[in-house]
PDB file of N, CA and C in Angstrom:
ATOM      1  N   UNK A   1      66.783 174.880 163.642  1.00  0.00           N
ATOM      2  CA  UNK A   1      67.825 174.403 162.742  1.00  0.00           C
ATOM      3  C   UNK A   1      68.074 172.919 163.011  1.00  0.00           C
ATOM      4  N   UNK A   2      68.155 171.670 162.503  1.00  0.00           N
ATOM      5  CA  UNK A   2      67.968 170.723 162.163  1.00  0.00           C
ATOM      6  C   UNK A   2      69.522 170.494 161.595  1.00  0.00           C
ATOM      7  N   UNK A   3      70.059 169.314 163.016  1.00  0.00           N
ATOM      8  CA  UNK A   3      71.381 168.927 162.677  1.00  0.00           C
ATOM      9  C   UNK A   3      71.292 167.567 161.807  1.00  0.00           C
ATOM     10  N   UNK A   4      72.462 167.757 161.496  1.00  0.00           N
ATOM     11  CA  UNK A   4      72.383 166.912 159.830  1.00  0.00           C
ATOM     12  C   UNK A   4      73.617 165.690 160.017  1.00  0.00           C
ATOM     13  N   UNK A   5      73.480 164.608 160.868  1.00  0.00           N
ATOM     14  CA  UNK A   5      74.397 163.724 160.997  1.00  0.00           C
ATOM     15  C   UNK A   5      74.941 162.833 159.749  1.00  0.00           C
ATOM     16  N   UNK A   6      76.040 163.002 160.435  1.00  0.00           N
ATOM     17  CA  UNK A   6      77.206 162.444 159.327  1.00  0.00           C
ATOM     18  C   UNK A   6      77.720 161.111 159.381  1.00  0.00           C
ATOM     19  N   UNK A   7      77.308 160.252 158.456  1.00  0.00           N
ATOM     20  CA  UNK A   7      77.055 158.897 158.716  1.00  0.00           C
ATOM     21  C   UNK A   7      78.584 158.265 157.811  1.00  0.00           C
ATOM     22  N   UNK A   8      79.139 157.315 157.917  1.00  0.00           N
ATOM     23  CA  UNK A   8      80.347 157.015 157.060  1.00  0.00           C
ATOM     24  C   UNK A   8      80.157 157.136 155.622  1.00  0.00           C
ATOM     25  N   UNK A   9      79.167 156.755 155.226  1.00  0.00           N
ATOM     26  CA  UNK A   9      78.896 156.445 153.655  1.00  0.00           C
ATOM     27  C   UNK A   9      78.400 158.152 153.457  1.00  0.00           C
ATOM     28  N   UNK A  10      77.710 158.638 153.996  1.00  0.00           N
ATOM     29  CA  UNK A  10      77.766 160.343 153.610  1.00  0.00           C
ATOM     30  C   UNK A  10      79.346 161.072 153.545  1.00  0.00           C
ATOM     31  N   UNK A  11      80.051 160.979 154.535  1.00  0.00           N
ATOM     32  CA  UNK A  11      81.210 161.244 154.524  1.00  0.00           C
ATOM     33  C   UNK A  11      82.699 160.798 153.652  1.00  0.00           C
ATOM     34  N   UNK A  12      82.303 159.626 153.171  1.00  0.00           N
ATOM     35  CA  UNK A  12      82.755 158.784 151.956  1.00  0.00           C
ATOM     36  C   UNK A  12      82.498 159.627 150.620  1.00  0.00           C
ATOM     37  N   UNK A  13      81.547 159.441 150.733  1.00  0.00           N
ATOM     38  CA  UNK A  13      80.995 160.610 149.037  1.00  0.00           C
ATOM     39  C   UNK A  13      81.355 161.989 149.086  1.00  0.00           C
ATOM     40  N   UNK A  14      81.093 162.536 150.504  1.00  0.00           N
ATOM     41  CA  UNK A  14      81.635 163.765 150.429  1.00  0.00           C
ATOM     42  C   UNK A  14      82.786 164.413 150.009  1.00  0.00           C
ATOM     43  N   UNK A  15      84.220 163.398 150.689  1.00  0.00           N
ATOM     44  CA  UNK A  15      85.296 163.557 150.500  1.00  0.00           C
ATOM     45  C   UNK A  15      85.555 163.047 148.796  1.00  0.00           C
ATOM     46  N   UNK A  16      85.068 162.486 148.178  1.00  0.00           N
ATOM     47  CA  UNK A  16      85.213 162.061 147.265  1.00  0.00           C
ATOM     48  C   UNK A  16      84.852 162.946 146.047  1.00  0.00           C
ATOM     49  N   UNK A  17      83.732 163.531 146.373  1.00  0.00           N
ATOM     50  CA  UNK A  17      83.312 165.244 145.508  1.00  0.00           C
ATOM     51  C   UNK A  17      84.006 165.570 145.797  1.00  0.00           C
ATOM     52  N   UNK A  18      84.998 166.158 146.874  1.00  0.00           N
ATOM     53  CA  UNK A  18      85.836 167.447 147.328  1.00  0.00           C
ATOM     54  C   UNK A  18      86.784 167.178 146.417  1.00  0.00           C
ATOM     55  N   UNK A  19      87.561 165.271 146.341  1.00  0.00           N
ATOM     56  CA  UNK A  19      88.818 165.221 145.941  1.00  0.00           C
ATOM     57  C   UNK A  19      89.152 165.155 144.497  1.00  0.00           C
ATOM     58  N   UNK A  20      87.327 165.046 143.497  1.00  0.00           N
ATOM     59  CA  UNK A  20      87.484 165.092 142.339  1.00  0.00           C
ATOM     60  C   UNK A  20      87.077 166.545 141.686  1.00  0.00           C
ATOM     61  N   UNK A  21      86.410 167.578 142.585  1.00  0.00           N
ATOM     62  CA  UNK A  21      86.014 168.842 141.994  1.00  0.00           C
ATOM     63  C   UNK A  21      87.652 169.480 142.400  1.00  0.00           C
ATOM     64  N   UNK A  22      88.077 169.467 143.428  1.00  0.00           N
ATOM     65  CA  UNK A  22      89.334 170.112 143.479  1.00  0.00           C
ATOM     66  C   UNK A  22      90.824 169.597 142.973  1.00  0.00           C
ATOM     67  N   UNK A  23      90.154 168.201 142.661  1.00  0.00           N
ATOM     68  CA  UNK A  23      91.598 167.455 141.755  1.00  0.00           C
ATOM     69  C   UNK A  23      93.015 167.505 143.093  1.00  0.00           C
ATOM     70  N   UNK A  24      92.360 167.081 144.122  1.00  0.00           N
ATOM     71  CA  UNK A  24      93.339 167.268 145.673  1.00  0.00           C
ATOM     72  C   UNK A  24      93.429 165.514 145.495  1.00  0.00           C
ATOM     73  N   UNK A  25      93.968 165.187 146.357  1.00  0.00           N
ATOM     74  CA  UNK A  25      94.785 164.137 146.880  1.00  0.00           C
ATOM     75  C   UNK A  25      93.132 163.643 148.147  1.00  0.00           C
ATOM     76  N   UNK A  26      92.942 162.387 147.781  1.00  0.00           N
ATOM     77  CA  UNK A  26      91.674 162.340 149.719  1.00  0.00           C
ATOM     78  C   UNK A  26      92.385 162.602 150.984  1.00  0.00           C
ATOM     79  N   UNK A  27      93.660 162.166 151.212  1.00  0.00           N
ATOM     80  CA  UNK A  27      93.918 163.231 152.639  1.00  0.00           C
ATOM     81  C   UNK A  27      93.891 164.479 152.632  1.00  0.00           C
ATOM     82  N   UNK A  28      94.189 165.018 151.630  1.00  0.00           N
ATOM     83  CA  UNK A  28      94.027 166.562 151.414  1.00  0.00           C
ATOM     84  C   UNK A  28      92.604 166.842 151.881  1.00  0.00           C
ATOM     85  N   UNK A  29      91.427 166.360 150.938  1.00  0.00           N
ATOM     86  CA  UNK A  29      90.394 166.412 150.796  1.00  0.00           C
ATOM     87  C   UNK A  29      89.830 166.113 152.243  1.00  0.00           C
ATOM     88  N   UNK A  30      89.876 165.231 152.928  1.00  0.00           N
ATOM     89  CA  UNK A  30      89.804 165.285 154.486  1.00  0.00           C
ATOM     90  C   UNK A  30      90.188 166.679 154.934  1.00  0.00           C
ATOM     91  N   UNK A  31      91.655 166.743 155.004  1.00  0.00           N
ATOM     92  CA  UNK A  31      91.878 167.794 155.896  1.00  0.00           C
ATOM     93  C   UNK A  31      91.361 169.602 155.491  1.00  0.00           C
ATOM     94  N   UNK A  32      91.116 169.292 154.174  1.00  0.00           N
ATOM     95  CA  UNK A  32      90.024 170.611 153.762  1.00  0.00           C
ATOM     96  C   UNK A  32      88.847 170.762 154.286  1.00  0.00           C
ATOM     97  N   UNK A  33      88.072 169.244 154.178  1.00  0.00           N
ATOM     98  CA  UNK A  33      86.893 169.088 154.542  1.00  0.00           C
ATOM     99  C   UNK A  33      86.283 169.320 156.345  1.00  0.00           C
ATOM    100  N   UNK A  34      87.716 169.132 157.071  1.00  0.00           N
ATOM    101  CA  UNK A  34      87.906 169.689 158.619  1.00  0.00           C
ATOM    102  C   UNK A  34      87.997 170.473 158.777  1.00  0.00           C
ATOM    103  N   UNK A  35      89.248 171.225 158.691  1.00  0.00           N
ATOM    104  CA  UNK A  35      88.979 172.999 158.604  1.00  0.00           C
ATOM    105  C   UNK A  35      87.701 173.550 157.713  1.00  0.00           C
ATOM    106  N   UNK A  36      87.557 173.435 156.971  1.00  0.00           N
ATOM    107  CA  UNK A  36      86.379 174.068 156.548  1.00  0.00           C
ATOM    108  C   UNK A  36      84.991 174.146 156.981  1.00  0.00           C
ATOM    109  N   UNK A  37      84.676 172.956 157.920  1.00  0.00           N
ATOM    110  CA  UNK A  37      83.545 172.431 158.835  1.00  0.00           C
ATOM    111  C   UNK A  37      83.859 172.314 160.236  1.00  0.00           C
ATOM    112  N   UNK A  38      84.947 173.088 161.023  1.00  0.00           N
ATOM    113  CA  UNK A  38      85.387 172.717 161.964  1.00  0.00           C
ATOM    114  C   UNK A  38      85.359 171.364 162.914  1.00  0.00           C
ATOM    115  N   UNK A  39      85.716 170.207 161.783  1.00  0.00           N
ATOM    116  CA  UNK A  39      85.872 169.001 162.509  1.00  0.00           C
ATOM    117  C   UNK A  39      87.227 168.560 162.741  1.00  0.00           C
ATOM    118  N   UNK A  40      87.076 167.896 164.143  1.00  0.00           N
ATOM    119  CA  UNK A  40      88.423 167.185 164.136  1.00  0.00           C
ATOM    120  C   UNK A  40      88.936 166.052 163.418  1.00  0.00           C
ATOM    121  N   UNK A  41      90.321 166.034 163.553  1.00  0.00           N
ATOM    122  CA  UNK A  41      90.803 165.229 162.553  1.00  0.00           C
ATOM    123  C   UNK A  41      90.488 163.647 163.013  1.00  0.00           C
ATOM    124  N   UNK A  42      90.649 163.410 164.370  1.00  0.00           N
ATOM    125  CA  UNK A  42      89.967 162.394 165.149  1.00  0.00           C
ATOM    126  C   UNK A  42      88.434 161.513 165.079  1.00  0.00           C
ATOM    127  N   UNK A  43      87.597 162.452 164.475  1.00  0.00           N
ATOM    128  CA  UNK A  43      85.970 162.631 164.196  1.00  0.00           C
ATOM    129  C   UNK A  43      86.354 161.809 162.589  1.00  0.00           C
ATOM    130  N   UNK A  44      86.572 162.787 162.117  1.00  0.00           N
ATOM    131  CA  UNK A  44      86.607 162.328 160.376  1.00  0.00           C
ATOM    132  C   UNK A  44      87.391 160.650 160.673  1.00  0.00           C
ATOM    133  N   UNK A  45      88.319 160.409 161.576  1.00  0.00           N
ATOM    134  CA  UNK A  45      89.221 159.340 161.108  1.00  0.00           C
ATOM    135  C   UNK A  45      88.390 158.159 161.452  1.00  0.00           C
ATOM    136  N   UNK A  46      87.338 158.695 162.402  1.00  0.00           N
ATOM    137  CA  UNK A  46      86.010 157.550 162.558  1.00  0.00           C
ATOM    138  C   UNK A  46      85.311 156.813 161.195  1.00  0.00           C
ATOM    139  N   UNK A  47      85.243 158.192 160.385  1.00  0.00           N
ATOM    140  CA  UNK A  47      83.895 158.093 159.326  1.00  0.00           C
ATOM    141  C   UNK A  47      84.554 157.541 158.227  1.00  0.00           C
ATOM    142  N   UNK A  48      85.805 157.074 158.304  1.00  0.00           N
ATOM    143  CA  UNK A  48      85.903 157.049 157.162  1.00  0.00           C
ATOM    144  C   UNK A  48      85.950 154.980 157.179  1.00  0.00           C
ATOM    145  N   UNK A  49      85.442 154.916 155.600  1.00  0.00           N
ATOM    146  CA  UNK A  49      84.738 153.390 155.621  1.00  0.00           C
ATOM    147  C   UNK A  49      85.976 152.953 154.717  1.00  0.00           C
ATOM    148  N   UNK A  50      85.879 151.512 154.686  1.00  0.00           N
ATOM    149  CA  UNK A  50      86.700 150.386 153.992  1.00  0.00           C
ATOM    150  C   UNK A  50      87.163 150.747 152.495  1.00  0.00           C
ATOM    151  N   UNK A  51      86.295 151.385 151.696  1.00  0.00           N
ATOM    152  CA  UNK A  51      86.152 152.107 150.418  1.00  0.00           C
ATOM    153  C   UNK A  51      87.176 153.103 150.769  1.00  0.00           C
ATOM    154  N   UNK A  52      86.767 154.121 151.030  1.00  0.00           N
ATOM    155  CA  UNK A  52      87.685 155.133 151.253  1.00  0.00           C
ATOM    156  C   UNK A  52      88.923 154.985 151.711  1.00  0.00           C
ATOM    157  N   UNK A  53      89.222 154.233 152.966  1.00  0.00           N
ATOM    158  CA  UNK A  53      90.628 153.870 153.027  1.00  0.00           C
ATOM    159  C   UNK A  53      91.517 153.043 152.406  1.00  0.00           C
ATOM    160  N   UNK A  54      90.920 152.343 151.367  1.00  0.00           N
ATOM    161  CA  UNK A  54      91.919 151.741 150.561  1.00  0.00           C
ATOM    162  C   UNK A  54      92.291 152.949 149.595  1.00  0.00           C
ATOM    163  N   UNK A  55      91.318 153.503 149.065  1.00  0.00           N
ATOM    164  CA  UNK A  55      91.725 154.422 148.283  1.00  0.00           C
ATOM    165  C   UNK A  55      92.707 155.441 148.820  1.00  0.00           C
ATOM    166  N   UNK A  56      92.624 156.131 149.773  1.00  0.00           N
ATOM    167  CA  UNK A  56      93.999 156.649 150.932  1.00  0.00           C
ATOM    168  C   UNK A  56      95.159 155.905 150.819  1.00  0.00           C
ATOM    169  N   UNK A  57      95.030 154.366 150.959  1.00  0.00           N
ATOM    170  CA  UNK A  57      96.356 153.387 150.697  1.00  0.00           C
ATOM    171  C   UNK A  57      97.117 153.553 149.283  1.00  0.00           C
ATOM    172  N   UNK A  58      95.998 153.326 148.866  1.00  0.00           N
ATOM    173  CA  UNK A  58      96.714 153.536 147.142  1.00  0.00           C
ATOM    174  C   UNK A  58      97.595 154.673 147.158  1.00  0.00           C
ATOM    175  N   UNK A  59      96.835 155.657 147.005  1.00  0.00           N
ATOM    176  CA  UNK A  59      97.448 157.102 146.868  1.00  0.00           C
ATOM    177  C   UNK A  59      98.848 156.692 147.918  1.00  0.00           C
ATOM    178  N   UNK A  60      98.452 156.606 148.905  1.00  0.00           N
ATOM    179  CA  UNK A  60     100.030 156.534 150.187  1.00  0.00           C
ATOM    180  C   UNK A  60     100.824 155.647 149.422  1.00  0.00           C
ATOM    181  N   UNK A  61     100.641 154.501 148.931  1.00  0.00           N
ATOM    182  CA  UNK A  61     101.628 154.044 147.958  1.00  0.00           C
ATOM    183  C   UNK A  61     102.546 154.654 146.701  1.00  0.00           C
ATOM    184  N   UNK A  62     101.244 155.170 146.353  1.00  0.00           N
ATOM    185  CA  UNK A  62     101.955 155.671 145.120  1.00  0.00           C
ATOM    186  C   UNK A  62     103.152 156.965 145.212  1.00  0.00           C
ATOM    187  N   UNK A  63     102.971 157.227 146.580  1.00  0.00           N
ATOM    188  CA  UNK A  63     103.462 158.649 146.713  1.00  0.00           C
ATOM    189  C   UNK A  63     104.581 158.156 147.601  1.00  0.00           C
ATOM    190  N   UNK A  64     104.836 156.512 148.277  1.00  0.00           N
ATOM    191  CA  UNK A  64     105.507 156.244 148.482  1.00  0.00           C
ATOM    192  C   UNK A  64     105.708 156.724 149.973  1.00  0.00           C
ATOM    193  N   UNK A  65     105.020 157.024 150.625  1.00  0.00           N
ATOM    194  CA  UNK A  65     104.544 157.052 151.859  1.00  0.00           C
ATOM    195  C   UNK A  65     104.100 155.950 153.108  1.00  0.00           C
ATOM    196  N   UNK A  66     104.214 154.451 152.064  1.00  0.00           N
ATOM    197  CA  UNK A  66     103.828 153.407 152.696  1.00  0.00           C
ATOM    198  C   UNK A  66     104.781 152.121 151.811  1.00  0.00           C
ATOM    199  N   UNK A  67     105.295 151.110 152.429  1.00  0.00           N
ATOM    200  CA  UNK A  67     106.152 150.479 151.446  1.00  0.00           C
ATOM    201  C   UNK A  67     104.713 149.536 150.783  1.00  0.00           C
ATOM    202  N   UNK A  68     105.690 149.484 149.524  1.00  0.00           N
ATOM    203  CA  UNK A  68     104.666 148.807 148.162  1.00  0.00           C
ATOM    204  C   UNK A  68     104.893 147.693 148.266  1.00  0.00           C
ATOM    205  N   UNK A  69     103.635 147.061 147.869  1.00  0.00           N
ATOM    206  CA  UNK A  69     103.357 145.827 148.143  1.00  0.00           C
ATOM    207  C   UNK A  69     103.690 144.603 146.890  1.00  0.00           C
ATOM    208  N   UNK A  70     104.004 143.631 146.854  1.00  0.00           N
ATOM    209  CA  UNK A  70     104.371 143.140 145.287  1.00  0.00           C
ATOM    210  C   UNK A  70     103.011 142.837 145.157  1.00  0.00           C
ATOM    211  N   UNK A  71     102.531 142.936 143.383  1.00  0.00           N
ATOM    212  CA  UNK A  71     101.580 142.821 142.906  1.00  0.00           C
ATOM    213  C   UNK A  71     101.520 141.905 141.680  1.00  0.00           C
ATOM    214  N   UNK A  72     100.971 141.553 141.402  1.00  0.00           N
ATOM    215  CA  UNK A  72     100.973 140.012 140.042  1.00  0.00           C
ATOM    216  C   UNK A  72      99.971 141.082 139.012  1.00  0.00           C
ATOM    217  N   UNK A  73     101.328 141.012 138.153  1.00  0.00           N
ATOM    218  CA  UNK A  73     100.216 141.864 136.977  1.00  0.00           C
ATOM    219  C   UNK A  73      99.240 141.202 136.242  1.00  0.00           C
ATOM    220  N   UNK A  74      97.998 141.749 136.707  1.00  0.00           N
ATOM    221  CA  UNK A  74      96.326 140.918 135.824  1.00  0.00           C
ATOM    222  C   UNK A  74      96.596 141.603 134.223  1.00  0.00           C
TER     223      UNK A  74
END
């Protein structure tokens, strides 16, 4: 059996299928994607790349979980 390493940009896309087939939130989608693969939450918080965590920011903004930032409307 042939282990299958999990590189940031694999783990990026992954969570990103999870969070648009299940219409979840990406922390959600993380923490599905751990329990369901028995990874720690510590492991995943490695993999995750520049892409992905802004997108986490957003969402934490919007949900108001992080104070909002002023923005200049384009």
């Amino acid at each position: 059996m042939a282990l299958e390493v999990m590189t940031s940009s694999k783990f990026s896309h992954t969570i990103e299928e999870i969070a648009f087939e299940k219409k979840i939130p990406y922390m959600d989608a993380i923490v599905w994607y751990c329990e369901k693969n028995e990874v720690e939450i510590e492991v995943a918080a490695k993999l995750i790349n520049a892409v992905l965590k802004s997108k986490i920011e957003a969402e934490a903004q919007d949900l108001n979980f992080l104070p909002k930032v002023a923005k200049l409307p384009l």
